[in-house]
C-alpha atoms as a PDB file:
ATOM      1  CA  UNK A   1       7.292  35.318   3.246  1.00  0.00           C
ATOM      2  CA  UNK A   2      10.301  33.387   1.874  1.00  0.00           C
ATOM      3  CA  UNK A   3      10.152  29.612   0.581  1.00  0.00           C
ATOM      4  CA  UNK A   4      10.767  27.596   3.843  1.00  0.00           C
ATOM      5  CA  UNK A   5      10.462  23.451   4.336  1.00  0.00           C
ATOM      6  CA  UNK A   6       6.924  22.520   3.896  1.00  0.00           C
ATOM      7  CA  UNK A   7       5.676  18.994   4.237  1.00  0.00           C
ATOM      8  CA  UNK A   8       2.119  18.088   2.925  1.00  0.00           C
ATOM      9  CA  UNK A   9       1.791  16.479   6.176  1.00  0.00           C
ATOM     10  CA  UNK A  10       1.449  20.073   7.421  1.00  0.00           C
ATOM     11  CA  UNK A  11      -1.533  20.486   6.131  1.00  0.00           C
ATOM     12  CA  UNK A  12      -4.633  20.679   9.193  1.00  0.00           C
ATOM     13  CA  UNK A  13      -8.080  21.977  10.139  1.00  0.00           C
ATOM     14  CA  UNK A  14      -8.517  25.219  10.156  1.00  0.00           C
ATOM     15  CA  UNK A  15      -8.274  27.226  13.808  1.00  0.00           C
ATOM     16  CA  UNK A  16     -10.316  30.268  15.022  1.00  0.00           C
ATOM     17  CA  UNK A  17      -7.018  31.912  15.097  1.00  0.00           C
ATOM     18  CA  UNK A  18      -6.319  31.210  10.962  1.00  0.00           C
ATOM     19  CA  UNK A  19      -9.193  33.027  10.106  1.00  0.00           C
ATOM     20  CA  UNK A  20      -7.021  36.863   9.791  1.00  0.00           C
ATOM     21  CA  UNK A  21      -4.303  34.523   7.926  1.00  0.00           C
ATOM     22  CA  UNK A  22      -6.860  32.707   5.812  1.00  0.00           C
ATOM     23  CA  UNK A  23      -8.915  35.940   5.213  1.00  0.00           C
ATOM     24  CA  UNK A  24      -5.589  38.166   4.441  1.00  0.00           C
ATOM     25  CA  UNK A  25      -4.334  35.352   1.784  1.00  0.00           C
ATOM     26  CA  UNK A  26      -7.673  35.460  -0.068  1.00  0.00           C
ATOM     27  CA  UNK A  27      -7.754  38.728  -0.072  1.00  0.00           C
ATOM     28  CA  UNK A  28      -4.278  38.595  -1.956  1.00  0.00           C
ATOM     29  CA  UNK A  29      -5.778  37.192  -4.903  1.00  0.00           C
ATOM     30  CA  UNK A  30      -9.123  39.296  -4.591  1.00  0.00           C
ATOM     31  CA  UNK A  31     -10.999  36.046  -3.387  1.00  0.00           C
ATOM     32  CA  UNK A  32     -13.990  36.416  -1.392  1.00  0.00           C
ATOM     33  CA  UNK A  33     -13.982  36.333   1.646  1.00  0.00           C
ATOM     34  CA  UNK A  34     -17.699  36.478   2.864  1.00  0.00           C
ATOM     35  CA  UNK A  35     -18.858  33.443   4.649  1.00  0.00           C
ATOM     36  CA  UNK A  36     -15.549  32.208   6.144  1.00  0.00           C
ATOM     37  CA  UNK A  37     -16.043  33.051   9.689  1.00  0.00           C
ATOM     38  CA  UNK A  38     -19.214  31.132   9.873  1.00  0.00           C
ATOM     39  CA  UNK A  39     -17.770  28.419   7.568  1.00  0.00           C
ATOM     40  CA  UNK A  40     -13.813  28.211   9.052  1.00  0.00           C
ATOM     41  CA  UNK A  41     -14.069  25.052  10.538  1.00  0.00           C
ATOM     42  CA  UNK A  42     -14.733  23.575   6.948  1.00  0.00           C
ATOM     43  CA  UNK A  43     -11.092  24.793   5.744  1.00  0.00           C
ATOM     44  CA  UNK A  44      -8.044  23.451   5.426  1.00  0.00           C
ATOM     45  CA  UNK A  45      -4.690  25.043   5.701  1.00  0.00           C
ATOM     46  CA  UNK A  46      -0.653  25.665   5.393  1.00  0.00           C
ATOM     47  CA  UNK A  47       0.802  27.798   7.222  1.00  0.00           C
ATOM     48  CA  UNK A  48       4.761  28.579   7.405  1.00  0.00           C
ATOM     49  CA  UNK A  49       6.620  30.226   9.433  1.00  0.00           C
ATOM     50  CA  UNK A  50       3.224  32.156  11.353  1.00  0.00           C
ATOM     51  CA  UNK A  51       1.605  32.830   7.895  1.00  0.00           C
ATOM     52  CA  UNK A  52      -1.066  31.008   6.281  1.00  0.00           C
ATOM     53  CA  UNK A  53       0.139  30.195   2.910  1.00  0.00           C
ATOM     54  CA  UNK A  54      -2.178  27.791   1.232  1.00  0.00           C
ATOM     55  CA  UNK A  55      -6.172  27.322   2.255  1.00  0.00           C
ATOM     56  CA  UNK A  56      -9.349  25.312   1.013  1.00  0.00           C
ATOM     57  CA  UNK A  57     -12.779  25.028   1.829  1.00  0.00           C
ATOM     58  CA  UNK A  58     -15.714  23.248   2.366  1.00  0.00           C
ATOM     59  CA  UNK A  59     -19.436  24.535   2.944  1.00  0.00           C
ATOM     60  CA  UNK A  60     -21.774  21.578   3.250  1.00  0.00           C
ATOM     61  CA  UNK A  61     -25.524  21.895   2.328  1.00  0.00           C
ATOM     62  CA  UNK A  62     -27.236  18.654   2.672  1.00  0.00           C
ATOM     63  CA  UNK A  63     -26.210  16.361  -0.531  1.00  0.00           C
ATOM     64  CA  UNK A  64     -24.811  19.348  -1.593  1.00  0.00           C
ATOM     65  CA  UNK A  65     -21.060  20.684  -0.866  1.00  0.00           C
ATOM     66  CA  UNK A  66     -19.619  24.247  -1.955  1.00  0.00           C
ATOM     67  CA  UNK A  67     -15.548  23.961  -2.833  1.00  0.00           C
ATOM     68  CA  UNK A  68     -14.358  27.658  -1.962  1.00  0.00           C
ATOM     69  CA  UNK A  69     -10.935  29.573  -1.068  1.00  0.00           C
ATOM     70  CA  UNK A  70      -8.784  27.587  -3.111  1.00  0.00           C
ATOM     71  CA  UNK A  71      -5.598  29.735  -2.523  1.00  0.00           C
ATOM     72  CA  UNK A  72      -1.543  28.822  -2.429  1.00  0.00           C
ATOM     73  CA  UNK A  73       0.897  31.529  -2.080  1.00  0.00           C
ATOM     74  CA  UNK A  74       3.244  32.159  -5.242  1.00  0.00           C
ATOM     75  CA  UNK A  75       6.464  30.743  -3.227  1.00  0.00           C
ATOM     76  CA  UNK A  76       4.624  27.862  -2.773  1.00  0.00           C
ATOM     77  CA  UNK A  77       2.746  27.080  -5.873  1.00  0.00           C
ATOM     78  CA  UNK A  78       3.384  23.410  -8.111  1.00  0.00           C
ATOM     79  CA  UNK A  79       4.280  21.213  -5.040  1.00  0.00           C
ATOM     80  CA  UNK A  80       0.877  19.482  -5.316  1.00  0.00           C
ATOM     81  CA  UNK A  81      -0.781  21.622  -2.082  1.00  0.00           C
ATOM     82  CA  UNK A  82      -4.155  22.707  -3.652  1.00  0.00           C
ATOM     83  CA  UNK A  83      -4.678  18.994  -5.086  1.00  0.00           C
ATOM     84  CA  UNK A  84      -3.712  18.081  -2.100  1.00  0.00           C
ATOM     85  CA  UNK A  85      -6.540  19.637   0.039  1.00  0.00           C
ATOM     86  CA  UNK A  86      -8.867  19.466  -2.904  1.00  0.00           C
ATOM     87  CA  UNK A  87      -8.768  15.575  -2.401  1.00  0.00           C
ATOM     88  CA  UNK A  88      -8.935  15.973   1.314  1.00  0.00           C
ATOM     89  CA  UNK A  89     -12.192  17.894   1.638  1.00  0.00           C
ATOM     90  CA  UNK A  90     -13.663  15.861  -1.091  1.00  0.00           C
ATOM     91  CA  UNK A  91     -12.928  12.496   0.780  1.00  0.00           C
ATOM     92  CA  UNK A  92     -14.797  14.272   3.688  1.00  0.00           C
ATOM     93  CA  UNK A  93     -17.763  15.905   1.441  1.00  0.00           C
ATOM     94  CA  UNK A  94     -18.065  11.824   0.369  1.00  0.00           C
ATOM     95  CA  UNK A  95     -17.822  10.347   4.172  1.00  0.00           C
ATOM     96  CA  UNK A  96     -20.600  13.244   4.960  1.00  0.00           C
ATOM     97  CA  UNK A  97     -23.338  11.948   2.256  1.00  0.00           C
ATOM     98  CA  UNK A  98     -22.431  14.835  -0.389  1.00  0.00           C
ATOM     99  CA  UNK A  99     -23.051  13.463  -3.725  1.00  0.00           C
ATOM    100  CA  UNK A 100     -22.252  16.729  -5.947  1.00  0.00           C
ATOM    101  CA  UNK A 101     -19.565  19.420  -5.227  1.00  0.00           C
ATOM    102  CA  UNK A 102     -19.670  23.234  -6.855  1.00  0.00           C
ATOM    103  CA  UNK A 103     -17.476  26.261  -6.919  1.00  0.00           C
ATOM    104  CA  UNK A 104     -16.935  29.307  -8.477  1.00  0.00           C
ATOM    105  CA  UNK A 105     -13.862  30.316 -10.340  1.00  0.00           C
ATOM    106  CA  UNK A 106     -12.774  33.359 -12.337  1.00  0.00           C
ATOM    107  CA  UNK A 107      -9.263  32.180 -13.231  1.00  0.00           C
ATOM    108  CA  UNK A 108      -8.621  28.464 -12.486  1.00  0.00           C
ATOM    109  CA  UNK A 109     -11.379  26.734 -14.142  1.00  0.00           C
ATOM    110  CA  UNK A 110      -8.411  24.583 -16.373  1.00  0.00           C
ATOM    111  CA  UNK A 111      -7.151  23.500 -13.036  1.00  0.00           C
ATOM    112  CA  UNK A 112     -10.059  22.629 -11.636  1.00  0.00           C
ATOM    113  CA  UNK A 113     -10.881  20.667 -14.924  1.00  0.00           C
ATOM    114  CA  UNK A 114      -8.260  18.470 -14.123  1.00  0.00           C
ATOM    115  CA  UNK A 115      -9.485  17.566 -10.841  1.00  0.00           C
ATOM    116  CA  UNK A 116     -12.608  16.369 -12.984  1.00  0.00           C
ATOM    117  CA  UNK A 117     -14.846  19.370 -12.097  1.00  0.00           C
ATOM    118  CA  UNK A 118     -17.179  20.548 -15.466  1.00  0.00           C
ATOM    119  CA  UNK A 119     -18.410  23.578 -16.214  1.00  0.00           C
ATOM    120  CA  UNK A 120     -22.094  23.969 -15.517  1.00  0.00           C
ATOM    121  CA  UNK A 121     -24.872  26.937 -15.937  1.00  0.00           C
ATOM    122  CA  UNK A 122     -24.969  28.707 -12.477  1.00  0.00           C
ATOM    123  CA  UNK A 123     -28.832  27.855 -13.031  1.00  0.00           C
ATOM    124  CA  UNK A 124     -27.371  24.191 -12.931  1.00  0.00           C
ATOM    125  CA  UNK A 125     -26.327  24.970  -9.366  1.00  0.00           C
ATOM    126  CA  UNK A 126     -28.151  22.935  -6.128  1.00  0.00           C
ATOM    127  CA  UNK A 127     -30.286  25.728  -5.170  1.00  0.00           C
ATOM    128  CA  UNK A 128     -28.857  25.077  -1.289  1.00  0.00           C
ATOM    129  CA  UNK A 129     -25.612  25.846  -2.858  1.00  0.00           C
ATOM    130  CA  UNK A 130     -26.445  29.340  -3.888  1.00  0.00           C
ATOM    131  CA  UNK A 131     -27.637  30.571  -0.864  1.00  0.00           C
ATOM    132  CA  UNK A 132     -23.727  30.725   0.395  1.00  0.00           C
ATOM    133  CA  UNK A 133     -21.869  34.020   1.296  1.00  0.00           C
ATOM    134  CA  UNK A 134     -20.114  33.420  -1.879  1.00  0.00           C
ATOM    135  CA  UNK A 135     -22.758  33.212  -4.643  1.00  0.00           C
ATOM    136  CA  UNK A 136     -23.890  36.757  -3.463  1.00  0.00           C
ATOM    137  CA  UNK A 137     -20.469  38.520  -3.100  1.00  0.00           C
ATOM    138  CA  UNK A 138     -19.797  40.982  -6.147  1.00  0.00           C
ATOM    139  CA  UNK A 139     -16.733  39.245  -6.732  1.00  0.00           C
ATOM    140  CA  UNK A 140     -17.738  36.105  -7.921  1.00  0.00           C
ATOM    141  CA  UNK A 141     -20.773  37.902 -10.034  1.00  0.00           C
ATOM    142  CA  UNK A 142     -19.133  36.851 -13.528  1.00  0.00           C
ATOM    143  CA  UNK A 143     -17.596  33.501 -12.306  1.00  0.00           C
ATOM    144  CA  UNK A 144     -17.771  30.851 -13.727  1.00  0.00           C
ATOM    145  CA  UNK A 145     -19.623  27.652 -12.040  1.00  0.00           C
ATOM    146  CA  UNK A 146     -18.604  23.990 -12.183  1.00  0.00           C
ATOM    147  CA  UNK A 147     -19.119  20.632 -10.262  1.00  0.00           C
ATOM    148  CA  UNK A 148     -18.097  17.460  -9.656  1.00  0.00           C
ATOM    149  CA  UNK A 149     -20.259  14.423  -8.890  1.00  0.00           C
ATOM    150  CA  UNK A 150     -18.858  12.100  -5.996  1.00  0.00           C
ATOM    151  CA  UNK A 151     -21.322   9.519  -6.927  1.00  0.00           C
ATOM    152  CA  UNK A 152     -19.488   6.381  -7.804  1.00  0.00           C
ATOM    153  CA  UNK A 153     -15.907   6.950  -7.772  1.00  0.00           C
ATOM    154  CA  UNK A 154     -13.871   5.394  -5.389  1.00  0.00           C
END
C-alpha cells in the first residue's frame, strides 16, 4: 500500500464488498472483528487504490450507539481521517435519537479523550450496548470503556 492522493471527500458508506477490506484492516491492528457483517452498513470507509485504508463504525441500540473499528492505515495516519468519520457517525447517531455513544479501546483512549469521550466503568455501559459482538470478543476483555453524551451539543 503506498501513500497515494486521498481527499476526505472520499470518505463513504460502507459496501457489502468492503467487508474482506474492512475485516483484513482490523485485523491489522488485532481489532475485533465480530459483529461487522451484521453491522457493515453502519461503517464508514477509505479506501485507496482497491484497499480499504481507514474504517469506523456505528452499531445503534435504541438511545444507545456503540463507536467501533476505529482504524487508519500507518501511511495514512495525522491527516484528520478518524476525526473525520468520528464526527460523521456521531452527526448520524444524533439525527437517529442516540443520546449517549460507547466504545471500547485498548490503546487510543487519549485520542478518543480529545474527541470528548470519558472513561466510564464497563458496569456504566447501556446494558443494550453490551450485548454487541464486541463486548463478548476476547479481545476487547481488558478494554477500556468510555462515552460520550450527544445530549446538548450542537
Amino acid at each position: 500500500m503506498q501513500k497515494g492522493h486521498v481527499e476526505l471527500r472520499t470518505i463513504r458508506e460502507a459496501r457489502e464488498q468492503d467487508l474482506p477490506g474492512v475485516e483484513a484492516l482490523l485485523g491489522s491492528f488485532n481489532l475485533a472483528i465480530a459483529g461487522v457483517a451484521q453491522h457493515l452498513p453502519g461503517f464508514l470507509v477509505l479506501e485507496d487504490a482497491g484497499c480499504i485504508v481507514a474504517s469506523a463504525g456505528l452499531e445503534l441500540y435504541g438511545s444507545a450507539a456503540l463507536l467501533r473499528s476505529v482504524a487508519v492505515a500507518e501511511a495514512f495516519r495525522n491527516r484528520g481521517l478518524g476525526e473525520a468519520m468520528v464526527t460523521q457517525l456521531l452527526h448520524r447517531a444524533r439525527s437517529k435519537g442516540v443520546r449517549t455513544v460507547y466504545l471500547l479501546t485498548t490503546t487510543a483512549q487519549q485520542y478518543f479523550q480529545r474527541l470528548g469521550f470519558e472513561t466510564v466503568p464497563r458496569n456504566a455501559v447501556d446494558p443494550a450496548t453490551t450485548a454487541s459482538a464486541e463486548f463478548g470478543d476476547a479481545c476487547c476483555a481488558t478494554a477500556v470503556a468510555m462515552r460520550r453524551s450527544l445530549e446538548g451539543r450542537g
